[in-house]
C-alpha atoms as a PDB file:
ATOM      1  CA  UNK A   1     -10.909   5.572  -8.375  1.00  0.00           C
ATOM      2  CA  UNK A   2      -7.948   7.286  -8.604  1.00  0.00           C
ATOM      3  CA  UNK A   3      -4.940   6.534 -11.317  1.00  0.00           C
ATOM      4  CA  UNK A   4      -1.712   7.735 -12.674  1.00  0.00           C
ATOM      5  CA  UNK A   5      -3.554   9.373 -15.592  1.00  0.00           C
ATOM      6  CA  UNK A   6      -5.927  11.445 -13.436  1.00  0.00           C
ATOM      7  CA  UNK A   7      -2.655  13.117 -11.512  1.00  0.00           C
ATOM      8  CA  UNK A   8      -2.802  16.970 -12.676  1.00  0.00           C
ATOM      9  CA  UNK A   9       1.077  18.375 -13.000  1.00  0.00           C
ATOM     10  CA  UNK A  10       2.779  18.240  -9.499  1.00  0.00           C
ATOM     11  CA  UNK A  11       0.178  16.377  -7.644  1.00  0.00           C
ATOM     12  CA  UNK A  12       1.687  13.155  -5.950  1.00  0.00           C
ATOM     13  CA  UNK A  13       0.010   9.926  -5.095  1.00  0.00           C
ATOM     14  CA  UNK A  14       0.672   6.284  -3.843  1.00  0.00           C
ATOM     15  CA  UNK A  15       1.073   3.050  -5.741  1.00  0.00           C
ATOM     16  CA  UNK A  16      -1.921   0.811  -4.736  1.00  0.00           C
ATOM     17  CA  UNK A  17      -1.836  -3.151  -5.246  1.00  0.00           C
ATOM     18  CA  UNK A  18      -2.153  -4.066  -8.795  1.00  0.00           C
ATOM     19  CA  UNK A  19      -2.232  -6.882 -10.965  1.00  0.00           C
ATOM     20  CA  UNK A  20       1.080  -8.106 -12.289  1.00  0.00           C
ATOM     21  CA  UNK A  21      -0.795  -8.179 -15.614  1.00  0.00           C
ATOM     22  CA  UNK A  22      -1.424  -5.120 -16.099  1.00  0.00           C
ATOM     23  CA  UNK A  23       1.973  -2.824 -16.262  1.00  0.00           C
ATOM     24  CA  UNK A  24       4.803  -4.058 -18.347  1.00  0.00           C
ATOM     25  CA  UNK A  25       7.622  -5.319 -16.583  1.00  0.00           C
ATOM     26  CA  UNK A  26       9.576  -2.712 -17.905  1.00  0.00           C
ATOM     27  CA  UNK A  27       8.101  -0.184 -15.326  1.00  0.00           C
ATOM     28  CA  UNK A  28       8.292  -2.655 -12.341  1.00  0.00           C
ATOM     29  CA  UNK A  29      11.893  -2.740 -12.921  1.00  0.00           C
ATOM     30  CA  UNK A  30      12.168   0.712 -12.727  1.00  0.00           C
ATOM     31  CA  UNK A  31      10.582   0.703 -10.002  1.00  0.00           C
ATOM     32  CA  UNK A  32       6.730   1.394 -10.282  1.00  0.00           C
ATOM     33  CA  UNK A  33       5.359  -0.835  -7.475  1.00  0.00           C
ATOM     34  CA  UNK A  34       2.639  -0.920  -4.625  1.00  0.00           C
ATOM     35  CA  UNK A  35       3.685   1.909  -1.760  1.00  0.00           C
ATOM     36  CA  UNK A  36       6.054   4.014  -4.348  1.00  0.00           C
ATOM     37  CA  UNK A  37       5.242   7.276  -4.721  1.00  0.00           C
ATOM     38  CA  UNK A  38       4.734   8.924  -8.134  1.00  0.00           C
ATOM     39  CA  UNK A  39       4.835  12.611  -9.209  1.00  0.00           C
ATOM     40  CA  UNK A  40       3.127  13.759 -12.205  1.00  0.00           C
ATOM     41  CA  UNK A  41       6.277  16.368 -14.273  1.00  0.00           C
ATOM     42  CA  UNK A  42       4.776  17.562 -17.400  1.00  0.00           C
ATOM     43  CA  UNK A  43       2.741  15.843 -20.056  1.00  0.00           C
ATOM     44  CA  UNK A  44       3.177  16.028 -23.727  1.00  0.00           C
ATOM     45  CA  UNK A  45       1.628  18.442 -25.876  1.00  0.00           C
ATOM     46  CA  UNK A  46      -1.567  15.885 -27.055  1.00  0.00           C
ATOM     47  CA  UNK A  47      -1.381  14.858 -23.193  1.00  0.00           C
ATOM     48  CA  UNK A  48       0.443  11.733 -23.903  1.00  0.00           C
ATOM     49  CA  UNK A  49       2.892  10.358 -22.765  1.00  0.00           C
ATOM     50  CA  UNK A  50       3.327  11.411 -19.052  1.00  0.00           C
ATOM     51  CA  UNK A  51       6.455  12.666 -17.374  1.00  0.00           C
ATOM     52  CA  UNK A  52       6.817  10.921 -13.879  1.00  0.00           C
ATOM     53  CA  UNK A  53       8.992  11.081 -11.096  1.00  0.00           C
ATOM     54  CA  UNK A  54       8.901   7.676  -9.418  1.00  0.00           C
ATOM     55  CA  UNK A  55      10.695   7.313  -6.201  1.00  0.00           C
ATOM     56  CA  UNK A  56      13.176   9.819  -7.385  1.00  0.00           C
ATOM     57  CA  UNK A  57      13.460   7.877 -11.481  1.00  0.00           C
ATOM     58  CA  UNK A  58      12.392   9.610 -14.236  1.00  0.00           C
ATOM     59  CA  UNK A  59      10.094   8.129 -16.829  1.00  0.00           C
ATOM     60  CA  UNK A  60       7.905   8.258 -19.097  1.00  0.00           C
ATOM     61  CA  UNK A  61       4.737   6.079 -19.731  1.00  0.00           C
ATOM     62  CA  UNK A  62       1.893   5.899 -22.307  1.00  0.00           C
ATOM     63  CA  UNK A  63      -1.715   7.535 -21.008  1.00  0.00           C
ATOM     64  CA  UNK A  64      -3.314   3.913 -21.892  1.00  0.00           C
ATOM     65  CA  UNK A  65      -1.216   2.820 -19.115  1.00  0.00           C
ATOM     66  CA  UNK A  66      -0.779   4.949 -16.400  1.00  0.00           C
ATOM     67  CA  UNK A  67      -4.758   4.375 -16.758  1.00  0.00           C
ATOM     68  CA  UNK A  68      -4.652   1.259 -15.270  1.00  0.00           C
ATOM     69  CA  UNK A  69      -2.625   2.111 -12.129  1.00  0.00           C
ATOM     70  CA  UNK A  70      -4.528   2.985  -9.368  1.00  0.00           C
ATOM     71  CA  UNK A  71      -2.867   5.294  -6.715  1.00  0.00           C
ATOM     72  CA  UNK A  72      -4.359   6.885  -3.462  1.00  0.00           C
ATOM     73  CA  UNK A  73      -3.803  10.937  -4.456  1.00  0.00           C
ATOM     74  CA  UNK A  74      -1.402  12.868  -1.544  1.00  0.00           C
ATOM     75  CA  UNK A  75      -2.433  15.765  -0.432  1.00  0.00           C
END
């Protein structure tokens, strides 16, 4: 199983269905959903938090998280 926090820097993957539950509504609104893709930038110097490029946004979210959503990795 593939997630956010397994992306190595500028490997790209796709959103898969998740549970509502699970990411803060913050980062739905900004546009983390199912079928977005998301591009791993740079990660912090202790590896957290990560640098994303979602759909074209930038953002930033905590390692804990981006653990939780899964993605299918693009090749």
């Amino acid at each position: 199983m593939a997630t956010i926090a397994s992306l190595k820097k500028g490997q790209r993957g796709i959103i898969k269905e998740f549970s509502v539950d699970v990411v803060p509504l913050k980062l739905l609104e900004m546009g983390c959903l199912p079928g977005n893709e998301v591009a791993l930038v740079q990660t912090a110097p202790f590896q957290d938090p990560l640098y994303l490029n979602i759909n074209g946004s930038h953002l930033a979210i905590r390692k804990e998280t981006a653990a939780q959503i899964e993605i299918d990795i693009v090749d």
